[in-house]
PDB file of N, CA and C in Angstrom:
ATOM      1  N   UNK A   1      41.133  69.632  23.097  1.00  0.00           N
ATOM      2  CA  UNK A   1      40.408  68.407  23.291  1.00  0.00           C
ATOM      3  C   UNK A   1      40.435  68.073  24.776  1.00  0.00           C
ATOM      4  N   UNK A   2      39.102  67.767  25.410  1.00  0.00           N
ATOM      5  CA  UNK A   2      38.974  67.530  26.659  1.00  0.00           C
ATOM      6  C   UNK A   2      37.815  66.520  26.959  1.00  0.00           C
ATOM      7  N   UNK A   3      38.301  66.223  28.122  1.00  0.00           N
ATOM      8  CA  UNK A   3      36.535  65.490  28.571  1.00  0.00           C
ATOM      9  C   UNK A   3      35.937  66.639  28.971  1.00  0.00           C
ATOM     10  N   UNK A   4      34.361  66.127  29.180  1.00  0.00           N
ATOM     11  CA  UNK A   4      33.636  67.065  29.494  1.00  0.00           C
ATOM     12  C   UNK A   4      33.939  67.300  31.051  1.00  0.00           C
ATOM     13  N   UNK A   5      33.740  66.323  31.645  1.00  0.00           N
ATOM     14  CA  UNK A   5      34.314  66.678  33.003  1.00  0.00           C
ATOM     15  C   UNK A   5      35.427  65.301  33.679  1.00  0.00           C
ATOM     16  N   UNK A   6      35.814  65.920  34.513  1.00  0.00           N
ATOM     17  CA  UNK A   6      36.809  64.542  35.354  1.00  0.00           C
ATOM     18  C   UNK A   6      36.022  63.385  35.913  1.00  0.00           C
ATOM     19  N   UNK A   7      34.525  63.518  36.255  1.00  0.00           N
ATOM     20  CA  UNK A   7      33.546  61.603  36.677  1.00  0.00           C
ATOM     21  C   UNK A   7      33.110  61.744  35.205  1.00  0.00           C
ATOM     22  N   UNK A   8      33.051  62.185  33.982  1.00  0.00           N
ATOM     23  CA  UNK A   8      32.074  61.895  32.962  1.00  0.00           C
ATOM     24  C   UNK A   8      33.441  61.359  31.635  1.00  0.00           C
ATOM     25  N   UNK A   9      33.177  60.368  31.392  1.00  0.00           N
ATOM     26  CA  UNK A   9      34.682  60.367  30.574  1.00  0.00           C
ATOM     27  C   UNK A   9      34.035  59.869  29.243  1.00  0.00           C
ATOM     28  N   UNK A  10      32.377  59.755  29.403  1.00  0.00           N
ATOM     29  CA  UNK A  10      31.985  59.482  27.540  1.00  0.00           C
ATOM     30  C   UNK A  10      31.254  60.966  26.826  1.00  0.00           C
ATOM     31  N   UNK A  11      32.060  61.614  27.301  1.00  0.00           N
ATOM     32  CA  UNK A  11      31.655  62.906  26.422  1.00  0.00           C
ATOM     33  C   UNK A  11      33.313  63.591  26.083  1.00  0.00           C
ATOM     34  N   UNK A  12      33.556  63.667  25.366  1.00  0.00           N
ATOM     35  CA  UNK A  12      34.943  64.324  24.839  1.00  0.00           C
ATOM     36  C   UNK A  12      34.721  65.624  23.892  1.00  0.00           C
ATOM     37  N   UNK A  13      34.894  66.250  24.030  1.00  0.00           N
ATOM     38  CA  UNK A  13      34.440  68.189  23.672  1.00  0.00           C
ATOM     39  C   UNK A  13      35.976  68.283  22.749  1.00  0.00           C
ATOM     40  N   UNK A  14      35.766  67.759  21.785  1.00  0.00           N
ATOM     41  CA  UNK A  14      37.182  68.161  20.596  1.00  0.00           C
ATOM     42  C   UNK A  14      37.400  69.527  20.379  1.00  0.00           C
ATOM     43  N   UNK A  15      36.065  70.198  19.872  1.00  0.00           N
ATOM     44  CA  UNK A  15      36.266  72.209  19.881  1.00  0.00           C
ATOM     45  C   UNK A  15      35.156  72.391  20.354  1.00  0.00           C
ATOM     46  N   UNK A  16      34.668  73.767  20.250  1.00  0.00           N
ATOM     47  CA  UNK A  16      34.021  74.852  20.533  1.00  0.00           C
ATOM     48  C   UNK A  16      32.977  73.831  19.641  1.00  0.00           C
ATOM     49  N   UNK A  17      32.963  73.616  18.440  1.00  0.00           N
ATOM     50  CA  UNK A  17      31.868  72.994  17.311  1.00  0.00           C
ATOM     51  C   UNK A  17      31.303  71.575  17.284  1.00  0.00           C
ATOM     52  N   UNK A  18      32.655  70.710  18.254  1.00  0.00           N
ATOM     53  CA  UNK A  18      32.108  69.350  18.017  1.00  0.00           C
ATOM     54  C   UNK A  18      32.219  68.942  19.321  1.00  0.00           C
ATOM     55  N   UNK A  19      31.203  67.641  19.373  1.00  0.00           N
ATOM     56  CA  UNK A  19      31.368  67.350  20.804  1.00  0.00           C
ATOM     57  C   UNK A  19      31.175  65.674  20.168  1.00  0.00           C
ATOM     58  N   UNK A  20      32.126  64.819  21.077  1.00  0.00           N
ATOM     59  CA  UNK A  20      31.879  63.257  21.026  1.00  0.00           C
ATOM     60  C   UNK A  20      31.198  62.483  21.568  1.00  0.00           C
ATOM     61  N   UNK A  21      30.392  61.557  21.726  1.00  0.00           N
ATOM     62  CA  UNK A  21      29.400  61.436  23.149  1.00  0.00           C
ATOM     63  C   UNK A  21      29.039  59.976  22.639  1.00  0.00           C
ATOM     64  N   UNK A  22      28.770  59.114  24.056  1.00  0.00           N
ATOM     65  CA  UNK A  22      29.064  58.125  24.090  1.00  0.00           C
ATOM     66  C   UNK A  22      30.249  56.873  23.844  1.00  0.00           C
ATOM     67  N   UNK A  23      31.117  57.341  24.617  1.00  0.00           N
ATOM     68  CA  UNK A  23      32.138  56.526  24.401  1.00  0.00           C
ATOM     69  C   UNK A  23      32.120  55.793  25.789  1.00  0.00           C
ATOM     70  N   UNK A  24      32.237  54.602  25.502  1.00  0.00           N
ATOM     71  CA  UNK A  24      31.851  53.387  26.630  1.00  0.00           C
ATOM     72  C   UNK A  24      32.878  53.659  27.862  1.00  0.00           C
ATOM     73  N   UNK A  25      32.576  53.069  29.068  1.00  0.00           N
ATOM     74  CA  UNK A  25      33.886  53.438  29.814  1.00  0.00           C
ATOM     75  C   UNK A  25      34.419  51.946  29.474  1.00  0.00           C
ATOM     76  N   UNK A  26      34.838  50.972  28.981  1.00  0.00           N
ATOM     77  CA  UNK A  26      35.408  49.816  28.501  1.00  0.00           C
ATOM     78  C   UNK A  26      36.716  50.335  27.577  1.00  0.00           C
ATOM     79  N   UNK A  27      36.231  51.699  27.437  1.00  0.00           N
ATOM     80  CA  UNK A  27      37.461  52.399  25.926  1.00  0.00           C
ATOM     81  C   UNK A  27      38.671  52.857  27.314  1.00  0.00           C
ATOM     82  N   UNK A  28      38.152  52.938  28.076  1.00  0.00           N
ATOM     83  CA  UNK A  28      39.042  53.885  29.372  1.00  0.00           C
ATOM     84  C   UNK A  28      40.300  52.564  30.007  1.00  0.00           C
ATOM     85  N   UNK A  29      39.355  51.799  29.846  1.00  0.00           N
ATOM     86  CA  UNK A  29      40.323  50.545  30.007  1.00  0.00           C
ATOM     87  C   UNK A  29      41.741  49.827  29.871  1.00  0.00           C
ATOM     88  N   UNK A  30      41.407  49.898  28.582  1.00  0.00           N
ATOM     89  CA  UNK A  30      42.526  49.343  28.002  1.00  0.00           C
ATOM     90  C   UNK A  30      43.628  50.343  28.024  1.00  0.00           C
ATOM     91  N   UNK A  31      44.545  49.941  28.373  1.00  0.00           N
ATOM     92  CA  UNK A  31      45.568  50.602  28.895  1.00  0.00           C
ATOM     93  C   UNK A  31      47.005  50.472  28.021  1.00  0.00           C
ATOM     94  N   UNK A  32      47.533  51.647  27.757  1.00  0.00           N
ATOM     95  CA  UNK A  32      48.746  51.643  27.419  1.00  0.00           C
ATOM     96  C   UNK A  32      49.802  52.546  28.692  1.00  0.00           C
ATOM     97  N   UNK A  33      50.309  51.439  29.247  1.00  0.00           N
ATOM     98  CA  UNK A  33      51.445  51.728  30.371  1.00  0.00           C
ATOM     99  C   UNK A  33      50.396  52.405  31.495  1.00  0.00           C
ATOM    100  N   UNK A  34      50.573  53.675  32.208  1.00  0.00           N
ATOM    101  CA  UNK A  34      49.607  54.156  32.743  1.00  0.00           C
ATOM    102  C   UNK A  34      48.304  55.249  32.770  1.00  0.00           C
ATOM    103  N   UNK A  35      48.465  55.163  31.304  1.00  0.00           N
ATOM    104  CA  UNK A  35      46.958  55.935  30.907  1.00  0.00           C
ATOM    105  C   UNK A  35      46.417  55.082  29.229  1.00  0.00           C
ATOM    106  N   UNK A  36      44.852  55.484  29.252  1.00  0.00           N
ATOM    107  CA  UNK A  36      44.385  54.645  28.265  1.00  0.00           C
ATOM    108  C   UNK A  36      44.815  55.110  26.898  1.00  0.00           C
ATOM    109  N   UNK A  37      44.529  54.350  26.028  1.00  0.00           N
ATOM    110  CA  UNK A  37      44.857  54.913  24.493  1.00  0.00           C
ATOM    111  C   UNK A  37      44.230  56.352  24.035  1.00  0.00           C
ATOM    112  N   UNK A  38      42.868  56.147  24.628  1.00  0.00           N
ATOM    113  CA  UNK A  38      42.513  57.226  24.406  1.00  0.00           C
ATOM    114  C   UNK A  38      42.412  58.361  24.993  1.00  0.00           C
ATOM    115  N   UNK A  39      43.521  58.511  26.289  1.00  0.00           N
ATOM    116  CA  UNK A  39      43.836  59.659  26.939  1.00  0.00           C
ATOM    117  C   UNK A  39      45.321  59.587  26.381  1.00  0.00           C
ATOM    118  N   UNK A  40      45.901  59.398  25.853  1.00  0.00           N
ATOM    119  CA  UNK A  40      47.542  59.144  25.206  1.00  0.00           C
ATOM    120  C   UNK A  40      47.284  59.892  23.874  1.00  0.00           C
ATOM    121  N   UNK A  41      46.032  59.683  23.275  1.00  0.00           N
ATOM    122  CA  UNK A  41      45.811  59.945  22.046  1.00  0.00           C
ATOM    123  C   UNK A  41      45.314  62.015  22.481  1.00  0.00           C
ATOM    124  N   UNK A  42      44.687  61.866  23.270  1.00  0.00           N
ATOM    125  CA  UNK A  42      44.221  63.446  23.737  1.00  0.00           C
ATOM    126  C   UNK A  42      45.363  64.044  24.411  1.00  0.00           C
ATOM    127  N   UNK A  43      46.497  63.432  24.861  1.00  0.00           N
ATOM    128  CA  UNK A  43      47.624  64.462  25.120  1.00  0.00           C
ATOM    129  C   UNK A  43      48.312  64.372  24.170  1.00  0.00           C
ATOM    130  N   UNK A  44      48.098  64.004  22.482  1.00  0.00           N
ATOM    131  CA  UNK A  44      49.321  63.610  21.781  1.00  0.00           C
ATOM    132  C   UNK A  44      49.195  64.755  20.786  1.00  0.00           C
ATOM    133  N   UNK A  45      47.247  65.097  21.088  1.00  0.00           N
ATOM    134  CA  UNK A  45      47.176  65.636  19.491  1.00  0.00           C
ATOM    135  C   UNK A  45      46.667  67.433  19.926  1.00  0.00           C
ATOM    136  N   UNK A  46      47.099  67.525  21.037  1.00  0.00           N
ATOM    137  CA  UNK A  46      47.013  69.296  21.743  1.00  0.00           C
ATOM    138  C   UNK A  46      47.754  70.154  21.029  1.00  0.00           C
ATOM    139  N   UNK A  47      47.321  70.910  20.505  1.00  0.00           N
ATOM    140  CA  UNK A  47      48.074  72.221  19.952  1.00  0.00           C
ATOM    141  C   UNK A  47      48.682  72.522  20.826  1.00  0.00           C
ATOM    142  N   UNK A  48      50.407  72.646  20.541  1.00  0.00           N
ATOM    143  CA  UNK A  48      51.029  73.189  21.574  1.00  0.00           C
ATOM    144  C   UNK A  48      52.176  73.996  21.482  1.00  0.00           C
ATOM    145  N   UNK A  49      52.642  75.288  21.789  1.00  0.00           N
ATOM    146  CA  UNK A  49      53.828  76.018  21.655  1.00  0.00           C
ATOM    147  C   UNK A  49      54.611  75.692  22.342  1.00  0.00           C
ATOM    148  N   UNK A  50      56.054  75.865  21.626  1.00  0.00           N
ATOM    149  CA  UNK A  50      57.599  75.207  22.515  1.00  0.00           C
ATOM    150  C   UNK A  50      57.274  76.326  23.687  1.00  0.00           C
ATOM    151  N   UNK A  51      57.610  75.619  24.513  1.00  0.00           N
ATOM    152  CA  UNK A  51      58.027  76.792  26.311  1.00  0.00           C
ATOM    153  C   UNK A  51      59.107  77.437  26.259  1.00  0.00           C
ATOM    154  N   UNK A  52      60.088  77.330  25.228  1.00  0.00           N
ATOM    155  CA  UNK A  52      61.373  77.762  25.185  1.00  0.00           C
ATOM    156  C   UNK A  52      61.597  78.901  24.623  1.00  0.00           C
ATOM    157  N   UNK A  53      60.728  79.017  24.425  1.00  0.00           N
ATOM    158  CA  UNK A  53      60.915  80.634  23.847  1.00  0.00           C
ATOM    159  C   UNK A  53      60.998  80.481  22.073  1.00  0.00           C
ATOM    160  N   UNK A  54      61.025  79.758  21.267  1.00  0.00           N
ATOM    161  CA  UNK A  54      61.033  79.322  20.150  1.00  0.00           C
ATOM    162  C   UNK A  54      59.664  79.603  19.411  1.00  0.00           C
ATOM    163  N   UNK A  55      59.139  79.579  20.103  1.00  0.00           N
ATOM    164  CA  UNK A  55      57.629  79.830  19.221  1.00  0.00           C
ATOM    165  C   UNK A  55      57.062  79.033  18.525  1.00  0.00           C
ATOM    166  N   UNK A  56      57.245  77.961  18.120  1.00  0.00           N
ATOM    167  CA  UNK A  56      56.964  76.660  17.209  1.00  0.00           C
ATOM    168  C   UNK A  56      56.066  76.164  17.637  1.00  0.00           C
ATOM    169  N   UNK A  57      54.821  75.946  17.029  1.00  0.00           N
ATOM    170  CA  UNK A  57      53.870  75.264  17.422  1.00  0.00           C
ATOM    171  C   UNK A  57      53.389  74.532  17.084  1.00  0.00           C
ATOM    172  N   UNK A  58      53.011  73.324  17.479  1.00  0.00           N
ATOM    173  CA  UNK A  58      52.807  71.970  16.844  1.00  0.00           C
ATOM    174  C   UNK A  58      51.143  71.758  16.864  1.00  0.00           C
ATOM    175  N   UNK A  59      50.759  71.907  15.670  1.00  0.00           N
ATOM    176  CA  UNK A  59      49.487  71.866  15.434  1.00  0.00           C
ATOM    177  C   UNK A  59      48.908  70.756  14.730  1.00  0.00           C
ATOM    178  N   UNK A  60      48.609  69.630  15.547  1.00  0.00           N
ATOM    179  CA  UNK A  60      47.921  68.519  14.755  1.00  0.00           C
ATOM    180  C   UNK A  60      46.798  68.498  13.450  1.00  0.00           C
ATOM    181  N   UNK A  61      46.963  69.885  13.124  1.00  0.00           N
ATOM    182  CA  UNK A  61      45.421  70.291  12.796  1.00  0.00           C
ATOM    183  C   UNK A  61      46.195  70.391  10.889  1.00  0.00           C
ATOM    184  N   UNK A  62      47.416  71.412  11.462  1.00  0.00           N
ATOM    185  CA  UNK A  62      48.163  71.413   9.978  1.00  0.00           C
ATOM    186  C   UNK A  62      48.367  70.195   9.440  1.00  0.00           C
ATOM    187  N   UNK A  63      48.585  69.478   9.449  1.00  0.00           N
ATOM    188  CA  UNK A  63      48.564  67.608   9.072  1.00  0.00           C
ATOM    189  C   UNK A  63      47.350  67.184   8.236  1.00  0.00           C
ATOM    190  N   UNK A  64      46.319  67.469   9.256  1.00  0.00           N
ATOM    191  CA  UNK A  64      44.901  66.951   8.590  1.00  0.00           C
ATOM    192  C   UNK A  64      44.544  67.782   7.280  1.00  0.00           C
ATOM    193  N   UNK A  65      45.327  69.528   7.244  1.00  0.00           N
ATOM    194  CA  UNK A  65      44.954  70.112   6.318  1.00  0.00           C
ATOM    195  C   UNK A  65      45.909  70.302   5.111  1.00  0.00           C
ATOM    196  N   UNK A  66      46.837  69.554   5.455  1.00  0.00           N
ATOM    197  CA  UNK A  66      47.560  69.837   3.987  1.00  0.00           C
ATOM    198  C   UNK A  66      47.466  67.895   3.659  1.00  0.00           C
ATOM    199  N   UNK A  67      46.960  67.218   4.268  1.00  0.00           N
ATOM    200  CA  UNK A  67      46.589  65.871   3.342  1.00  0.00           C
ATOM    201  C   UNK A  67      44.813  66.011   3.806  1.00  0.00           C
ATOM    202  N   UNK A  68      44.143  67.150   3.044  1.00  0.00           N
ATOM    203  CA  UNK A  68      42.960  66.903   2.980  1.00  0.00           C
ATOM    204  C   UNK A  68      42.149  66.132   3.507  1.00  0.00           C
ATOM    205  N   UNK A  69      42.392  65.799   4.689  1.00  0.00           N
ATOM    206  CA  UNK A  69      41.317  65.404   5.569  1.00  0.00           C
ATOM    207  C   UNK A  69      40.894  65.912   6.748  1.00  0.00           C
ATOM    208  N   UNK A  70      40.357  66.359   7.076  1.00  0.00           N
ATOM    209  CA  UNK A  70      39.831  67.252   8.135  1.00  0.00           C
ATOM    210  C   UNK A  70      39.371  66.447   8.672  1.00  0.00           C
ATOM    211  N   UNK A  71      39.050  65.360   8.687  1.00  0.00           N
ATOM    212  CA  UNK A  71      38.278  64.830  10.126  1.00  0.00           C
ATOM    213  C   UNK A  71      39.312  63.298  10.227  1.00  0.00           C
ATOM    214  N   UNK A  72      40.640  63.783  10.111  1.00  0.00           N
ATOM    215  CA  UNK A  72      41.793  62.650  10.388  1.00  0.00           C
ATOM    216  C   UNK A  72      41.672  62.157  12.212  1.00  0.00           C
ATOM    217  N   UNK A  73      41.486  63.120  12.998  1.00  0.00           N
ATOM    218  CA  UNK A  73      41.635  62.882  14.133  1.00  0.00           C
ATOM    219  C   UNK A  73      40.610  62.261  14.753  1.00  0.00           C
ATOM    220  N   UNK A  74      39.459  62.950  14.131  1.00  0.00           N
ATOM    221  CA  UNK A  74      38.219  62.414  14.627  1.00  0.00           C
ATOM    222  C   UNK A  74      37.712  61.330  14.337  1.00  0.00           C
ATOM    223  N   UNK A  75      38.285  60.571  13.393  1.00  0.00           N
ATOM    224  CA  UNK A  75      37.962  59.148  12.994  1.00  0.00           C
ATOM    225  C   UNK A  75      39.195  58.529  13.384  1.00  0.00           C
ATOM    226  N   UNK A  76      40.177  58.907  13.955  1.00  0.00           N
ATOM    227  CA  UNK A  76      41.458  58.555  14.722  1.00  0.00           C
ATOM    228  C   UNK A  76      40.667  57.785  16.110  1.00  0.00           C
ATOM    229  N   UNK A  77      39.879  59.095  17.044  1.00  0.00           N
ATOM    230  CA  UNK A  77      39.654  58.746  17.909  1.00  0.00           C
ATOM    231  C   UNK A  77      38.188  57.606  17.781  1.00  0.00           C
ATOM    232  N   UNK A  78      37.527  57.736  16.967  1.00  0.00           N
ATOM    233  CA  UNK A  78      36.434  56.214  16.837  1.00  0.00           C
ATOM    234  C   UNK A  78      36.865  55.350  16.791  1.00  0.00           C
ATOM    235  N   UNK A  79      38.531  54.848  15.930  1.00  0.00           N
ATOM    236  CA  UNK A  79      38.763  53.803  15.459  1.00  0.00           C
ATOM    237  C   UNK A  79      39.757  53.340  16.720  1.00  0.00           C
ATOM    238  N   UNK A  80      40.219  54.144  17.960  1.00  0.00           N
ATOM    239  CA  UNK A  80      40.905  53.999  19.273  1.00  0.00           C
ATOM    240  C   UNK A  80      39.762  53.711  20.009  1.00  0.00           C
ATOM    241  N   UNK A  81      38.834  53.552  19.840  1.00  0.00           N
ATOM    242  CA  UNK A  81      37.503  53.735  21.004  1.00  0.00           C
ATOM    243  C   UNK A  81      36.882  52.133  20.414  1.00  0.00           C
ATOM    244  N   UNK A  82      36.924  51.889  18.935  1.00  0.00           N
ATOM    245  CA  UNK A  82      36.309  50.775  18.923  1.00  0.00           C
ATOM    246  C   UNK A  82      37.787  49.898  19.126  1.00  0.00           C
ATOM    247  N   UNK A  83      38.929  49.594  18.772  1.00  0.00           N
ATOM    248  CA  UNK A  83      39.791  48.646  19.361  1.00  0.00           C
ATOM    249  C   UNK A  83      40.300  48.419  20.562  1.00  0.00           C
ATOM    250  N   UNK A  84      40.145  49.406  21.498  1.00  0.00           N
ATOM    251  CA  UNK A  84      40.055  49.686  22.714  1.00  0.00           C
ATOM    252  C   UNK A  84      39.268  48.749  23.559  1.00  0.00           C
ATOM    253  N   UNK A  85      37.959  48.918  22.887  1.00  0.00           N
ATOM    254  CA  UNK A  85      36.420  48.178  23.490  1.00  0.00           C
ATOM    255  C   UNK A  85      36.992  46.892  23.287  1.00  0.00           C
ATOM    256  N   UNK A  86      37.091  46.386  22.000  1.00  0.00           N
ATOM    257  CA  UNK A  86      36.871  44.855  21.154  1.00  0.00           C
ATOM    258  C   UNK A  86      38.263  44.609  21.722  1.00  0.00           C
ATOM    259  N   UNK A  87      39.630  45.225  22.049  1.00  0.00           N
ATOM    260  CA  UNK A  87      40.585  44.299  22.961  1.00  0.00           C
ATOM    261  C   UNK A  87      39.728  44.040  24.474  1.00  0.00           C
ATOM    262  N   UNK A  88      39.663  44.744  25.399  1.00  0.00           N
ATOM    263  CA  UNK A  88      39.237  44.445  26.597  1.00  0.00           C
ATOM    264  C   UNK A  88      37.676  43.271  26.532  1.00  0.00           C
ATOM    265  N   UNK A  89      36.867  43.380  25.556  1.00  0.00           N
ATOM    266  CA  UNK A  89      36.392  42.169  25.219  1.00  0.00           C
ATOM    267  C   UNK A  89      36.913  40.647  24.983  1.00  0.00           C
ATOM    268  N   UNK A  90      38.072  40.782  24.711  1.00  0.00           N
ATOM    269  CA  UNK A  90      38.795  39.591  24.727  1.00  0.00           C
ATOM    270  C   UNK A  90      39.445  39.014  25.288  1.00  0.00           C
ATOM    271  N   UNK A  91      40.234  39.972  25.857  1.00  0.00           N
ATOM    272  CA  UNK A  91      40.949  39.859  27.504  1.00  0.00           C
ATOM    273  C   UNK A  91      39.658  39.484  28.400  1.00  0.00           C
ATOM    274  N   UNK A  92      38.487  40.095  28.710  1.00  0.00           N
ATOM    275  CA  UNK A  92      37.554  39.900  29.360  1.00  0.00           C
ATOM    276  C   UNK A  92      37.041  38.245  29.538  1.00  0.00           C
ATOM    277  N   UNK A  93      37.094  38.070  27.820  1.00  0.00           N
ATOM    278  CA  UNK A  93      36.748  36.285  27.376  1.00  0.00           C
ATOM    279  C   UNK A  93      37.679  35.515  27.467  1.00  0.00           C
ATOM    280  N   UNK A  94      39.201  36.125  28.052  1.00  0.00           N
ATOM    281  CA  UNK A  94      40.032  34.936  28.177  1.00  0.00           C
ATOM    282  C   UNK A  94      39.643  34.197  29.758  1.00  0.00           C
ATOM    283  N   UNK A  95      40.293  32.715  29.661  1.00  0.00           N
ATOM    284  CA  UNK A  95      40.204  32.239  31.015  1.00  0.00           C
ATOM    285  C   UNK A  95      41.508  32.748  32.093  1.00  0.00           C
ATOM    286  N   UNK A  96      40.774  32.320  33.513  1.00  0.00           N
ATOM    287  CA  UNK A  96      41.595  32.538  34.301  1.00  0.00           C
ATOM    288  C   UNK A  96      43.344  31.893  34.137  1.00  0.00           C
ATOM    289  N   UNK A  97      44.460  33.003  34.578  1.00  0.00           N
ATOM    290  CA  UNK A  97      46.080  31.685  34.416  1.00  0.00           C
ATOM    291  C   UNK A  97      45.106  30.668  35.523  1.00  0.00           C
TER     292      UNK A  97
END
């Protein structure tokens, strides 16, 4: 899972098969500590092998397929993209301290 490029951040390229497109830059916003939810959420859910020589690989993908849902992540990331938006909308509508 990637953006499409480093200035384009509303296109997100999940595989080879799917691509995400249109995601507001308002989703980039909202921030958890120093990166957004939905860059927290794209380093969380990377297939990844231990470096240690262990071989174990943590595949977000096995999850979605042994509780039958295959598109767990991908409606993961809509439902981070719309609370994302609709917080910084509100923060936006609060008044000045």
């Amino acid at each position: 899972m990637r953006f499409k490029s480093k200035t384009d951040r509303s296109v997100l390229i999940y595989n080879s098969q799917l691509t995400l497109s249109g995601i507001p830059e308002d989703a980039h916003r909202y921030r958890l500590g120093s990166r957004s939810a939905l860059e927290w959420i794209i380093e969380r859910y990377q297939i990844k092998t231990d470096s240690r020589g262990s071989g174990i690989v943590n595949d977000p993908n096995t999850w979605c397929s042994e509780h039958d849902d295959p598109r767990y992540i991908v409606d993961l990331i809509k439902r981070i993209v719309t609370v994302s938006v609709k917080t910084m909308s509100i923060v936006d509508s609060l008044p000045p301290i």
